[in-house]
Each structure stands twice: as structure tokens, then as C-alpha cells.
PDB file of N, CA and C in Angstrom:
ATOM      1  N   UNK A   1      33.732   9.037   7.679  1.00  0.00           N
ATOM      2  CA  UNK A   1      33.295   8.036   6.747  1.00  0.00           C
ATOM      3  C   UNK A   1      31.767   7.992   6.741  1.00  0.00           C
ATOM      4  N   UNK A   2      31.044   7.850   5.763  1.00  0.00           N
ATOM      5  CA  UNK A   2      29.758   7.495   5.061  1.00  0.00           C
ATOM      6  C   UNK A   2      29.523   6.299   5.161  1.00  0.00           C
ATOM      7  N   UNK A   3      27.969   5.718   5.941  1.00  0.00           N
ATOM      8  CA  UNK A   3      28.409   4.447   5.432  1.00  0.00           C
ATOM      9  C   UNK A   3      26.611   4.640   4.859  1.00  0.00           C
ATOM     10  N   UNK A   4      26.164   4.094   3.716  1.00  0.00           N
ATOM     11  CA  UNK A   4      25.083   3.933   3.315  1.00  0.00           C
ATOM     12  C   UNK A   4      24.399   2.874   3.391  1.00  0.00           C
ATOM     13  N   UNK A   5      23.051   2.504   4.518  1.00  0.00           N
ATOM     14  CA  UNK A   5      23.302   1.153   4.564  1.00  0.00           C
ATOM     15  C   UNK A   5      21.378   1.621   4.892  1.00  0.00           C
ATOM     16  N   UNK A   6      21.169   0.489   4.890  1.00  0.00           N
ATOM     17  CA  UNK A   6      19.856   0.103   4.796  1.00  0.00           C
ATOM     18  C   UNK A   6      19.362  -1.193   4.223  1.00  0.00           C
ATOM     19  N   UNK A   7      17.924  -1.431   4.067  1.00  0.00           N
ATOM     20  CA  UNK A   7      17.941  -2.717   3.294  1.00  0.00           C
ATOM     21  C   UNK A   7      15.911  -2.126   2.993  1.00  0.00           C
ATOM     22  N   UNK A   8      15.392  -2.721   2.166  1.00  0.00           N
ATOM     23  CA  UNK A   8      14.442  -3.014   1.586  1.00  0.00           C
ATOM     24  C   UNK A   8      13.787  -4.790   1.064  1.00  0.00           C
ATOM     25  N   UNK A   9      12.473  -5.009   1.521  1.00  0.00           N
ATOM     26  CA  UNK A   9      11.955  -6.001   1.695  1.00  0.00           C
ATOM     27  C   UNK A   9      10.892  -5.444   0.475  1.00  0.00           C
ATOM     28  N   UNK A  10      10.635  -6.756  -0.233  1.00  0.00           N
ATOM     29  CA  UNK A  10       9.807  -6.451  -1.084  1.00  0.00           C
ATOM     30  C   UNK A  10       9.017  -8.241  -1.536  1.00  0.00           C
ATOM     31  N   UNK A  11       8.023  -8.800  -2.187  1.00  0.00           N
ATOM     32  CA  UNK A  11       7.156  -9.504  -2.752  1.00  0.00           C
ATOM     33  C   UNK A  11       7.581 -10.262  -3.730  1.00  0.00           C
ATOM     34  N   UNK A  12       8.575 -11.467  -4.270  1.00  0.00           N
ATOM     35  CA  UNK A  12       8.123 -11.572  -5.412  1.00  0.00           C
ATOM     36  C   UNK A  12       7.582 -12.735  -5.869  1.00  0.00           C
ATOM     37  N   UNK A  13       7.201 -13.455  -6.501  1.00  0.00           N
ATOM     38  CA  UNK A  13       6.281 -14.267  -6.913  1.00  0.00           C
ATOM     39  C   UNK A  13       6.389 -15.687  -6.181  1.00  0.00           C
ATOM     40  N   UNK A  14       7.642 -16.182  -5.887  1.00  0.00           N
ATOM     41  CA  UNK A  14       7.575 -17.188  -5.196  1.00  0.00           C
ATOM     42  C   UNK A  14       8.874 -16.899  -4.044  1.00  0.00           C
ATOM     43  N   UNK A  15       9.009 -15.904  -3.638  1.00  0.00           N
ATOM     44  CA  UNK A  15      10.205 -15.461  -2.523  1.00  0.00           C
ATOM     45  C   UNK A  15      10.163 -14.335  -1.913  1.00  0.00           C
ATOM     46  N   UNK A  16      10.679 -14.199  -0.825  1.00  0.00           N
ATOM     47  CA  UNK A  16      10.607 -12.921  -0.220  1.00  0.00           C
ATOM     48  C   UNK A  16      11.873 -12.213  -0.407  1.00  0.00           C
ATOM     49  N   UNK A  17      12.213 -11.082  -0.855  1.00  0.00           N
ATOM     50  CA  UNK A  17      13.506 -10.434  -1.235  1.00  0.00           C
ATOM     51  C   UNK A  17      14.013  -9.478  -0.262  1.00  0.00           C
ATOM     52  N   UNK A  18      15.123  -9.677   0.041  1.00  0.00           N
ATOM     53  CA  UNK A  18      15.482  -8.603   1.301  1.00  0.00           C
ATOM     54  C   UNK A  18      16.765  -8.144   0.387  1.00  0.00           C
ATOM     55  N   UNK A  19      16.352  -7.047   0.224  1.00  0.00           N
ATOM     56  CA  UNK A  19      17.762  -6.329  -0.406  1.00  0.00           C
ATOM     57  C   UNK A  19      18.225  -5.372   0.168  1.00  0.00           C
ATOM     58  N   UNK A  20      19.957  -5.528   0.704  1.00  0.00           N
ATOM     59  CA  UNK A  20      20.403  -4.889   1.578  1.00  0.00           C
ATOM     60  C   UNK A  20      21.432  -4.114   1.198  1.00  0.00           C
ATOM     61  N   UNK A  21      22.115  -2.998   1.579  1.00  0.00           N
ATOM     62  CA  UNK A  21      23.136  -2.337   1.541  1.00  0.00           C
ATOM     63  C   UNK A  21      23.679  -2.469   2.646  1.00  0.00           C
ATOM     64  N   UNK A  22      25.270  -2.661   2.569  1.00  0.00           N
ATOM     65  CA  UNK A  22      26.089  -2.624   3.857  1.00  0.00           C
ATOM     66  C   UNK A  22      26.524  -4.104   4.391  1.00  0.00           C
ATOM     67  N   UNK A  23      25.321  -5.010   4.173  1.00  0.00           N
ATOM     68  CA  UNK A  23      25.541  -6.140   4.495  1.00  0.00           C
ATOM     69  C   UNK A  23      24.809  -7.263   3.388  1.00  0.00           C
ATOM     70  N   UNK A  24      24.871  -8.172   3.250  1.00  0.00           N
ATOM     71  CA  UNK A  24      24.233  -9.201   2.533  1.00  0.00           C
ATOM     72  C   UNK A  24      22.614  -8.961   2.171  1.00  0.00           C
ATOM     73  N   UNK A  25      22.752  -9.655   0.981  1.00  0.00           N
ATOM     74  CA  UNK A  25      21.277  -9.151   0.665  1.00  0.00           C
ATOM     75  C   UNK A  25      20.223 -11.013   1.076  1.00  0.00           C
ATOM     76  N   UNK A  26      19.296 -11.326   0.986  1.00  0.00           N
ATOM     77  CA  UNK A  26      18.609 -12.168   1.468  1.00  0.00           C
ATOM     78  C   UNK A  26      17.317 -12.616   0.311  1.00  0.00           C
ATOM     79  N   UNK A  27      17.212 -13.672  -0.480  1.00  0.00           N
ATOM     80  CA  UNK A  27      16.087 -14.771  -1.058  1.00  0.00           C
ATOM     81  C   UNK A  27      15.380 -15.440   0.056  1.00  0.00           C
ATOM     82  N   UNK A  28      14.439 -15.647   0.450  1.00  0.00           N
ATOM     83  CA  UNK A  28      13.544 -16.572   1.345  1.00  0.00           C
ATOM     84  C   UNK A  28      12.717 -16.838   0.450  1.00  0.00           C
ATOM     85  N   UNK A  29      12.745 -18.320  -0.341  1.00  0.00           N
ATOM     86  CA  UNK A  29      11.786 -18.780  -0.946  1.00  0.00           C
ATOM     87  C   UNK A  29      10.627 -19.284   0.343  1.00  0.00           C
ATOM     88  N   UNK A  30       9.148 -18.862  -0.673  1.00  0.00           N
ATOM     89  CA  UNK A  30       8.074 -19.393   0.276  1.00  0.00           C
ATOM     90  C   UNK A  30       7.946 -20.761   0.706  1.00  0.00           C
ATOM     91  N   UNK A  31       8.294 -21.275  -0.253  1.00  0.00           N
ATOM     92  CA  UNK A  31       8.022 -23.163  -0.295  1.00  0.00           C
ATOM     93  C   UNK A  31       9.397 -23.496   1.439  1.00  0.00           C
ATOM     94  N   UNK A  32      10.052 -23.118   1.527  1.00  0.00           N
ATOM     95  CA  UNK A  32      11.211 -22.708   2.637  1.00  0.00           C
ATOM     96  C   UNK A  32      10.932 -22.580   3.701  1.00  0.00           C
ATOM     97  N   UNK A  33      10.214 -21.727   3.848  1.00  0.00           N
ATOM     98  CA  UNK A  33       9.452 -21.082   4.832  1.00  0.00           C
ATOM     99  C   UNK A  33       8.772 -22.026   5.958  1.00  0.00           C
ATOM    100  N   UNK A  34       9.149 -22.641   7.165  1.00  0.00           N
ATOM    101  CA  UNK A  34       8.927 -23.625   8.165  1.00  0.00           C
ATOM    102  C   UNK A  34       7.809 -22.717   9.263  1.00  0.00           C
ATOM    103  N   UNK A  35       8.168 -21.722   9.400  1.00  0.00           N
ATOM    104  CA  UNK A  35       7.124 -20.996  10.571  1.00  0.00           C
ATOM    105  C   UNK A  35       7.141 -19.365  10.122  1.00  0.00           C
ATOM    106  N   UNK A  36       6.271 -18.880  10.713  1.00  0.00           N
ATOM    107  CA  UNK A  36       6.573 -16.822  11.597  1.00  0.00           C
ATOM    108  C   UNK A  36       5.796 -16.770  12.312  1.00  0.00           C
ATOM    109  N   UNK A  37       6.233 -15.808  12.821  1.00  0.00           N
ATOM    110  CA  UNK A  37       5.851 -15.345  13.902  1.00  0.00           C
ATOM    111  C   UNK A  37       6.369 -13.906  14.641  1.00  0.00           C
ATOM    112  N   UNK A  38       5.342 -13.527  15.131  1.00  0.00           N
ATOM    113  CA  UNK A  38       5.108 -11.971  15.377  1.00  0.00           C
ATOM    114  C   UNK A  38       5.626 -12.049  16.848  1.00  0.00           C
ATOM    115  N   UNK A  39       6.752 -10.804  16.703  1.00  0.00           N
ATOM    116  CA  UNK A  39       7.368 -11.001  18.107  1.00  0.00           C
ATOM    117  C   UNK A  39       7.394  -9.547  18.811  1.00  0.00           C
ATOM    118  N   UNK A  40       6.537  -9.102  19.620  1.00  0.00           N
ATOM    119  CA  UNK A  40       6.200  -7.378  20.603  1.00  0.00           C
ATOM    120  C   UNK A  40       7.260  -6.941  20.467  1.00  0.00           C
ATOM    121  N   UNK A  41       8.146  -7.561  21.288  1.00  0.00           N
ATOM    122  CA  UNK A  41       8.954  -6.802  22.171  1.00  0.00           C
ATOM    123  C   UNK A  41      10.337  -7.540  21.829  1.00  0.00           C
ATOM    124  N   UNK A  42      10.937  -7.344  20.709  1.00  0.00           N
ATOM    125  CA  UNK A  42      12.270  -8.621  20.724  1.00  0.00           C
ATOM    126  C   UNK A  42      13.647  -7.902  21.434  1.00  0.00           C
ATOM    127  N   UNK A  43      14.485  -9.066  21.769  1.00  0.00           N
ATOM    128  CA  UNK A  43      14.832  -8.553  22.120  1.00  0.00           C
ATOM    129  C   UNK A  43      16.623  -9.369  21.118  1.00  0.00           C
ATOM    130  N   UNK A  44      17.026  -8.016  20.485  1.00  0.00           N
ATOM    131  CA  UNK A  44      17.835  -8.267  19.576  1.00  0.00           C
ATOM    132  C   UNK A  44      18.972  -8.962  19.801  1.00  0.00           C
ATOM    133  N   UNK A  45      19.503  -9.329  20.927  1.00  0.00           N
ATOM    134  CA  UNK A  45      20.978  -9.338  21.671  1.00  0.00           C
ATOM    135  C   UNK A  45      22.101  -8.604  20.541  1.00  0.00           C
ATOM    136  N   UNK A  46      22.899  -9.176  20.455  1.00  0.00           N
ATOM    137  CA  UNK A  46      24.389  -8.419  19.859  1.00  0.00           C
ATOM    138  C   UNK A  46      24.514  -8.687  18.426  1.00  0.00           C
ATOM    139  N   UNK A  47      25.465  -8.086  18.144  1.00  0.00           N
ATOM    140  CA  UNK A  47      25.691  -8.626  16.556  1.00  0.00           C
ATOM    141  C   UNK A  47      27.242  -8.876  16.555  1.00  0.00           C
ATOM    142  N   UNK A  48      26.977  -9.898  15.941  1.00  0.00           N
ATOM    143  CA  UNK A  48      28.438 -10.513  15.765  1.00  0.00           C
ATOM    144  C   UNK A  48      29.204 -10.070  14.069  1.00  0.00           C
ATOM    145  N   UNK A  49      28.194  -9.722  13.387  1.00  0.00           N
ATOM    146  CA  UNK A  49      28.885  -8.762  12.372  1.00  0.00           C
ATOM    147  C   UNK A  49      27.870  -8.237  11.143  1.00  0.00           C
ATOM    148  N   UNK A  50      28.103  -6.996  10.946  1.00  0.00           N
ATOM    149  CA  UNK A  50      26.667  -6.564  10.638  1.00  0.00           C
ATOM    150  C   UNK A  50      26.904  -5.075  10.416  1.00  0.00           C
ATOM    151  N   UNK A  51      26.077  -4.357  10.399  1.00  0.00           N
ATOM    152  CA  UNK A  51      25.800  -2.776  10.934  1.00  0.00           C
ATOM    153  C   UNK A  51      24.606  -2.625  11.552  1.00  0.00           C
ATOM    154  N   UNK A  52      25.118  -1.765  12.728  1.00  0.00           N
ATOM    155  CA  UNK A  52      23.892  -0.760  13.883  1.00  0.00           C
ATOM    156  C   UNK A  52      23.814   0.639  13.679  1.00  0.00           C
ATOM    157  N   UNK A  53      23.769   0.788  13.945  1.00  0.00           N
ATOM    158  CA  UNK A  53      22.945   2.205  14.097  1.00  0.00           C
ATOM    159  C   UNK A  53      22.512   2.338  15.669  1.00  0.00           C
ATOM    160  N   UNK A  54      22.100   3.921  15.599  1.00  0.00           N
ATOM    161  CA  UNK A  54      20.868   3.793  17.036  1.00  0.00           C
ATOM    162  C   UNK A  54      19.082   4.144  16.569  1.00  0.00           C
ATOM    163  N   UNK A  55      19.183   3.473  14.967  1.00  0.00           N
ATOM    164  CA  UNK A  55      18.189   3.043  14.499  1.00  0.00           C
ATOM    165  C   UNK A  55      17.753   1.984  13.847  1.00  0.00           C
ATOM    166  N   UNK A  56      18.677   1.633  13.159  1.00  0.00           N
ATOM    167  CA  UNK A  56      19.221   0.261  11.727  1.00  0.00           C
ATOM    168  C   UNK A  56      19.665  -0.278  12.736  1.00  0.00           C
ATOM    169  N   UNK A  57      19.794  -1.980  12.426  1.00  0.00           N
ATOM    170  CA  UNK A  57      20.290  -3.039  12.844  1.00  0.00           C
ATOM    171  C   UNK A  57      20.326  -4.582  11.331  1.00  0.00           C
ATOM    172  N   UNK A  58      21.330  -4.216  10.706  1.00  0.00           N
ATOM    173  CA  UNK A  58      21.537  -5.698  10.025  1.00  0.00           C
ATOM    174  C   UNK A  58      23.027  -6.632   9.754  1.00  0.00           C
ATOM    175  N   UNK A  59      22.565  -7.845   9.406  1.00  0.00           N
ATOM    176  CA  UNK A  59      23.560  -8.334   9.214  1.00  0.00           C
ATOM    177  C   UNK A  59      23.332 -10.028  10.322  1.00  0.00           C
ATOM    178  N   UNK A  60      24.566 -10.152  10.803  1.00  0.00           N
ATOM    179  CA  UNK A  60      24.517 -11.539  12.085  1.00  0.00           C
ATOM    180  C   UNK A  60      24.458 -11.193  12.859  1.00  0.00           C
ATOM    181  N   UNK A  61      23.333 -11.499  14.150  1.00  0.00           N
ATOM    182  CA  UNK A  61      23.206 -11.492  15.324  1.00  0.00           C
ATOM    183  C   UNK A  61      23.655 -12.545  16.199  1.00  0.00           C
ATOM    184  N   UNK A  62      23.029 -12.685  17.575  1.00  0.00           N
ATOM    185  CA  UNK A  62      22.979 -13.672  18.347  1.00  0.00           C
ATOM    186  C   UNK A  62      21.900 -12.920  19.658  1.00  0.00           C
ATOM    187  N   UNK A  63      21.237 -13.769  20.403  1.00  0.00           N
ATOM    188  CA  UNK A  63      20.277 -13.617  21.496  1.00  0.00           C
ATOM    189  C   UNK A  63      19.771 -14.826  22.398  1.00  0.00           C
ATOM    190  N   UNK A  64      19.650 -14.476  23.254  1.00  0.00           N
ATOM    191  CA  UNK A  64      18.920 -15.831  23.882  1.00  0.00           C
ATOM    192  C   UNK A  64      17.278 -15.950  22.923  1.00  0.00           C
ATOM    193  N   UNK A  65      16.928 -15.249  22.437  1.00  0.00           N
ATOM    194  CA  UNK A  65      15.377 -15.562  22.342  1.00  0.00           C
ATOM    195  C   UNK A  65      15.327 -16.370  21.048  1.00  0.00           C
ATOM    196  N   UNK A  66      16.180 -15.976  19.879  1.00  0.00           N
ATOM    197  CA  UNK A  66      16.517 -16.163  18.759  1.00  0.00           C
ATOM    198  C   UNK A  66      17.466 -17.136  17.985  1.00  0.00           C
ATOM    199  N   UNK A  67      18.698 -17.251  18.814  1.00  0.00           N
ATOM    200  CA  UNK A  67      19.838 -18.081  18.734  1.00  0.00           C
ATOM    201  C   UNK A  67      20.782 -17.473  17.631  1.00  0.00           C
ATOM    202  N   UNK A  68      21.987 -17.841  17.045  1.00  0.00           N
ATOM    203  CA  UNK A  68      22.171 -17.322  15.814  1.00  0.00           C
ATOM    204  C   UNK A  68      21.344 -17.028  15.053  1.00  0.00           C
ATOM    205  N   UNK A  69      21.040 -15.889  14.348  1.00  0.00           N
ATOM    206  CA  UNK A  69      20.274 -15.311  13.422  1.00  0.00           C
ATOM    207  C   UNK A  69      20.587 -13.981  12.651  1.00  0.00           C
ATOM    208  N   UNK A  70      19.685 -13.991  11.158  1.00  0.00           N
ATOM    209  CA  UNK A  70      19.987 -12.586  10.597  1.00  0.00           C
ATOM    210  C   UNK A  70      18.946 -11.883  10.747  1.00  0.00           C
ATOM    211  N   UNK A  71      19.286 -10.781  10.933  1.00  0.00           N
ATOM    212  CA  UNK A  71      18.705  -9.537  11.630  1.00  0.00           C
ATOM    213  C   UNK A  71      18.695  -8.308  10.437  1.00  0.00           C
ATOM    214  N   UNK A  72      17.319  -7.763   9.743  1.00  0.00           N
ATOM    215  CA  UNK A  72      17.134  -6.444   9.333  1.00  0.00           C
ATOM    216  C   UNK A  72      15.932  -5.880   9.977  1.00  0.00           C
ATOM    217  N   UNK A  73      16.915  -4.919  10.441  1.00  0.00           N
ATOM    218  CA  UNK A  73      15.326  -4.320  11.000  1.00  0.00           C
ATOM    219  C   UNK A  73      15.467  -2.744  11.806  1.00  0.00           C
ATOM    220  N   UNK A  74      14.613  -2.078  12.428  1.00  0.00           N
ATOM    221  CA  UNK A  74      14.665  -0.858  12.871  1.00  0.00           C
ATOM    222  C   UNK A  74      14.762  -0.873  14.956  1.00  0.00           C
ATOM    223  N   UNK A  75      14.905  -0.330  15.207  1.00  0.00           N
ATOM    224  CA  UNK A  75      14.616  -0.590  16.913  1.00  0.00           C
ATOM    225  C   UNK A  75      13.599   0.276  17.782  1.00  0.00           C
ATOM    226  N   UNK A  76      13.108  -0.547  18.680  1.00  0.00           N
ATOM    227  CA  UNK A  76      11.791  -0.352  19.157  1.00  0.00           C
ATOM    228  C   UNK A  76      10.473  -0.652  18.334  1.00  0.00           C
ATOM    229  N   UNK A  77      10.930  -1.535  17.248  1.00  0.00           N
ATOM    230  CA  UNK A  77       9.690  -1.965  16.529  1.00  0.00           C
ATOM    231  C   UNK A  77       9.301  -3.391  16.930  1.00  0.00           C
ATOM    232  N   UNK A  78       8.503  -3.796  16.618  1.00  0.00           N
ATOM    233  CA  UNK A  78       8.121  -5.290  16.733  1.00  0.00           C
ATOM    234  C   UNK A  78       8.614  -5.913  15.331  1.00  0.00           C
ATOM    235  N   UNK A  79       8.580  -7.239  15.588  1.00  0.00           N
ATOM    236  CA  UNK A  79       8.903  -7.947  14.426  1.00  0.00           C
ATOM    237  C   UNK A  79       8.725  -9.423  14.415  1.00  0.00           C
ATOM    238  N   UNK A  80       8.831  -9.707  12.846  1.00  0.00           N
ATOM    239  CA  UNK A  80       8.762 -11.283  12.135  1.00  0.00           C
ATOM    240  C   UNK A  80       9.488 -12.035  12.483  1.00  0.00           C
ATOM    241  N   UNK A  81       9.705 -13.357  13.100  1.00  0.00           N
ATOM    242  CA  UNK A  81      10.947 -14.144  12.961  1.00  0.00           C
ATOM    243  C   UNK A  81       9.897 -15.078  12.141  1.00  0.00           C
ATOM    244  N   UNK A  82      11.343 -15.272  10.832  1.00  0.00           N
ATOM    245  CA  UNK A  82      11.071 -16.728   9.803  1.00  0.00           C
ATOM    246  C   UNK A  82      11.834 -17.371   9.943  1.00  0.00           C
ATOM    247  N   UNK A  83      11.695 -19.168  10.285  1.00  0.00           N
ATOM    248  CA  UNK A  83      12.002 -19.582  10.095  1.00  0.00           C
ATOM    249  C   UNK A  83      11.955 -20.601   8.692  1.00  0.00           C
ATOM    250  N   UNK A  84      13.335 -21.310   8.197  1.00  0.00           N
ATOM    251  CA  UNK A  84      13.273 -20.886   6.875  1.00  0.00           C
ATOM    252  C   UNK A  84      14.659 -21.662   6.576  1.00  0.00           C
ATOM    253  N   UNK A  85      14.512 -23.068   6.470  1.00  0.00           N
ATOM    254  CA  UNK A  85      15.647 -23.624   5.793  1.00  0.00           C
ATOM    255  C   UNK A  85      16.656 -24.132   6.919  1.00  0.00           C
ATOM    256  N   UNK A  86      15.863 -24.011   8.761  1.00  0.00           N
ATOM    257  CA  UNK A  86      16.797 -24.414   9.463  1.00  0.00           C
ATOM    258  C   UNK A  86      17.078 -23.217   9.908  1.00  0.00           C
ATOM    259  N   UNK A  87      17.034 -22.217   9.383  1.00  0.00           N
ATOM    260  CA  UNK A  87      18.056 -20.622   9.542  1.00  0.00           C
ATOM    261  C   UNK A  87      16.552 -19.811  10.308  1.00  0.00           C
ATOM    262  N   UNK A  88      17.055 -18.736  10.614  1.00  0.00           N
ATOM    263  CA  UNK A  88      15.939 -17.926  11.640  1.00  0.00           C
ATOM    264  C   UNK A  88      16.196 -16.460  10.879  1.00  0.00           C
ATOM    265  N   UNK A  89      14.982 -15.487  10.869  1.00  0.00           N
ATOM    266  CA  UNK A  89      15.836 -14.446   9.776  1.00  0.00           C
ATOM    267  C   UNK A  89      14.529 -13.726  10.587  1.00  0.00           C
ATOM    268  N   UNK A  90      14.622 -12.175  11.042  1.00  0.00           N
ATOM    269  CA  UNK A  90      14.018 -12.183  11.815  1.00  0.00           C
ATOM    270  C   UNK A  90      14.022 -10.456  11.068  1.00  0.00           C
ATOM    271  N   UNK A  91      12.968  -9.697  10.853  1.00  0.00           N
ATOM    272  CA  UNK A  91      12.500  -8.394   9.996  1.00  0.00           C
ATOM    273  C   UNK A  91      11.823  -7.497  11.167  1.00  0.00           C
ATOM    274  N   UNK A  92      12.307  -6.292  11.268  1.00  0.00           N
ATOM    275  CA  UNK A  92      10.957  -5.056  11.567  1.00  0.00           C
ATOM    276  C   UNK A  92      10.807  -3.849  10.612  1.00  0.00           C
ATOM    277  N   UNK A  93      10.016  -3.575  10.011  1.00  0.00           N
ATOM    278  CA  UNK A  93      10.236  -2.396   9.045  1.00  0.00           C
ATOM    279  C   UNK A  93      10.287  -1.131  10.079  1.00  0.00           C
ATOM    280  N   UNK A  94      10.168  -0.348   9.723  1.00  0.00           N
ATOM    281  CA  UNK A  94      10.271   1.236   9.787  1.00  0.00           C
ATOM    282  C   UNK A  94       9.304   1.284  10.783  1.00  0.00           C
ATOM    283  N   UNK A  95       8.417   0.805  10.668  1.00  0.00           N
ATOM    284  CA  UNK A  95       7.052   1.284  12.144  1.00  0.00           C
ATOM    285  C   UNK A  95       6.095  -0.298  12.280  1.00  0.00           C
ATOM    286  N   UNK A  96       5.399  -0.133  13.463  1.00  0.00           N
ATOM    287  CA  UNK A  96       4.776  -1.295  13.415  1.00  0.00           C
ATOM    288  C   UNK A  96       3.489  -1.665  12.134  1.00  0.00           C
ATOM    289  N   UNK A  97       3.046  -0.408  11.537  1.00  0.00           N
ATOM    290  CA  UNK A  97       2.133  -0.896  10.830  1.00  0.00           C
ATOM    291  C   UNK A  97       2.577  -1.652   9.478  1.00  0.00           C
ATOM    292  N   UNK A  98       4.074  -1.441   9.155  1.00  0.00           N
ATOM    293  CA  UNK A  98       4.342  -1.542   7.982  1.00  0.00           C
ATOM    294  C   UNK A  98       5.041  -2.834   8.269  1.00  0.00           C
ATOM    295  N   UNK A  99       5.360  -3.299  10.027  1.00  0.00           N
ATOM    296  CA  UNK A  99       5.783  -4.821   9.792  1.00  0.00           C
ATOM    297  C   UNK A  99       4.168  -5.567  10.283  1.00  0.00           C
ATOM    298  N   UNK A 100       3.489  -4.928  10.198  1.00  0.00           N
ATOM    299  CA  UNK A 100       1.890  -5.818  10.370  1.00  0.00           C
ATOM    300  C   UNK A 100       1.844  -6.008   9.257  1.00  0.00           C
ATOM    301  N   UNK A 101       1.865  -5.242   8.230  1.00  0.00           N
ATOM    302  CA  UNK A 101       1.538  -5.520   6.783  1.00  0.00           C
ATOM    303  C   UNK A 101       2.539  -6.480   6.022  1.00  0.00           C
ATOM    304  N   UNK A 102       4.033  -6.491   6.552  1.00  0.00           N
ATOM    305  CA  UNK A 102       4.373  -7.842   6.239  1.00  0.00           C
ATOM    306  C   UNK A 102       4.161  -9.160   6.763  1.00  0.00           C
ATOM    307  N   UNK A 103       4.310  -9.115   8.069  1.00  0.00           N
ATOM    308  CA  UNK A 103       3.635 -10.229   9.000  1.00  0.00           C
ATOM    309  C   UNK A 103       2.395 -10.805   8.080  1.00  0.00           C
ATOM    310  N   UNK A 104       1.185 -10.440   8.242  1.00  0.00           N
ATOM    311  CA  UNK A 104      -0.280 -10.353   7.429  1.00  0.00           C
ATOM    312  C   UNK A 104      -0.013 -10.991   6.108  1.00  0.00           C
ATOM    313  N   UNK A 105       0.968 -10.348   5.020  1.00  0.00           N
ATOM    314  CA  UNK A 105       0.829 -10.998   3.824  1.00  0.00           C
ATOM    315  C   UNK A 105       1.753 -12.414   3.616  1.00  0.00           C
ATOM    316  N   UNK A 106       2.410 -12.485   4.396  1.00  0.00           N
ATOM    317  CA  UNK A 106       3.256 -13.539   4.739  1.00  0.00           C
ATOM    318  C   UNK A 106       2.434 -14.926   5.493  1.00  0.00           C
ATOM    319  N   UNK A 107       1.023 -14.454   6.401  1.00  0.00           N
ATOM    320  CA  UNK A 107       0.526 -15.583   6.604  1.00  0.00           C
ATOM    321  C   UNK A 107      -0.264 -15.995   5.709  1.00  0.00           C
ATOM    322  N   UNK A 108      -0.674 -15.333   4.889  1.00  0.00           N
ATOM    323  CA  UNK A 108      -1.718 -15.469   3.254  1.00  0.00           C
ATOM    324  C   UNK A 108      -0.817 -16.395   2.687  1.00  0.00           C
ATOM    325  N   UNK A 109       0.281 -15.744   2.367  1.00  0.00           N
ATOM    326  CA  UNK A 109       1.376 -16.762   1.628  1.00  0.00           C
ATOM    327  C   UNK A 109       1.224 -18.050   2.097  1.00  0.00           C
ATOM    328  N   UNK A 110       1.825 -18.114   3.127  1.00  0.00           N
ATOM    329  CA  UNK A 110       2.659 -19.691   3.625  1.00  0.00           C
ATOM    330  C   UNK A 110       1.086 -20.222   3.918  1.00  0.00           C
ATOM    331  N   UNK A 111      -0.403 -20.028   3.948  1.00  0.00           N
ATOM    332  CA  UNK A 111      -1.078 -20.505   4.523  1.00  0.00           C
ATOM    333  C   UNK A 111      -2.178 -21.042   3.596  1.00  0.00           C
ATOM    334  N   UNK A 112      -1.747 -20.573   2.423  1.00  0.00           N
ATOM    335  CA  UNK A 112      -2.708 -21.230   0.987  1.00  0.00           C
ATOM    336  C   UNK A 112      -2.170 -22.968   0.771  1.00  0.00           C
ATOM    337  N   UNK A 113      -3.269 -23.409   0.534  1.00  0.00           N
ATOM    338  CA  UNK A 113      -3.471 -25.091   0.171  1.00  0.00           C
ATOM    339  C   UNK A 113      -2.912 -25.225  -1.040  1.00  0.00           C
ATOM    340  N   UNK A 114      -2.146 -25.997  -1.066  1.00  0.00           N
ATOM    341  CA  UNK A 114      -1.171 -26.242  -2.422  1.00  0.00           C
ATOM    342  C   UNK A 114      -2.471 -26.842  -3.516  1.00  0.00           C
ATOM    343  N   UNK A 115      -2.128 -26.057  -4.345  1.00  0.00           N
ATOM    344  CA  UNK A 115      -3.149 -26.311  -5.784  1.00  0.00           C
ATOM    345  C   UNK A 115      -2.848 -27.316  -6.493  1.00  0.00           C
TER     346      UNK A 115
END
């Protein structure tokens, strides 16, 4: 069996879009958005239902560091946890520079003075 799975994070005007294959796809409006934060070394615990890989990781987790949470992301990367509506949603892209560059535009976002 094939399974095609991945997900893509992308910008859009007032939300963050996580579009996934394999598992649920993800809206995080900015206005939503309660905290982030940049995490070295996470440490993913299990997934309670989802897809892994021994590269990919998405779908529902669980961890001591995190608590219930959704999880897209790659392993051995660092990553975002947002919190976001009560819910914890926690991202690493493909390498660390490319989750610095979300981390980074994400504090621009949530950190502008309401006009």
C-alpha cells in the first residue's frame, strides 16, 4: 500500500493554513492565536492517531511537554508550538531554517498593534 501523505503550511491574509494529506487539514486564524513559541529539541511523545513515518509525523499526538496536541512536522527538527483557541498545534518544516522562517513571520503577525 501507498500512502501519500504530507502536509504544506502556507500565509494567508488573516490565517495560517496547514494543508494536509493523510490526515486533517488545519485554519489557525491570527486573531486566535494566544502564544508561540520556539521549541530546540521537542520532544514528540506518541500519536494517538495520525501518520509517522521515520520522517513525517501528523495528525493527534500526546507528550508530557505538550499535552494533547496536533502535530505536523518532520523529525529531528525544531519547532513552533501555537497556542490557539485553547488547542496547542505544534509545526517543524523540512529543516530548521525553513521553521525559523515560520517561527519569525508568525511573531510579525501576532505582534503588530491593532490599527
Amino acid at each position: 500500500m501507498i500512502v501519500w501523505a504530507g502536509f504544506d503550511v502556507r500565509f494567508e491574509p488573516d490565517a495560517l493554513q496547514i494543508d494536509a494529506r493523510s490526515v486533517p487539514s488545519q485554519t489557525i486564524p491570527f486573531e486566535s492565536i494566544e502564544s508561540i513559541e520556539w521549541i530546540e529539541d521537542p520532544d514528540y511523545g506518541s500519536k494517538t492517531f495520525g501518520y509517522d513515518d521515520m520522517n513525517k509525523m501528523m495528525g493527534d499526538f500526546s507528550s508530557k511537554e505538550f499535552g494533547q496536541y496536533t502535530l505536523y512536522g518532520y523529525s529531528g527538527q525544531p519547532a513552533v508550538k501555537i497556542i490557539h483557541d485553547k488547542q496547542v498545534t505544534v509545526i517543524s518544516e523540512k529543516d530548521s531554517e525553513e521553521t525559523s522562517k515560520l517561527y519569525e513571520k508568525l511573531l510579525e503577525i501576532i505582534d503588530q498593534p491593532d490599527s
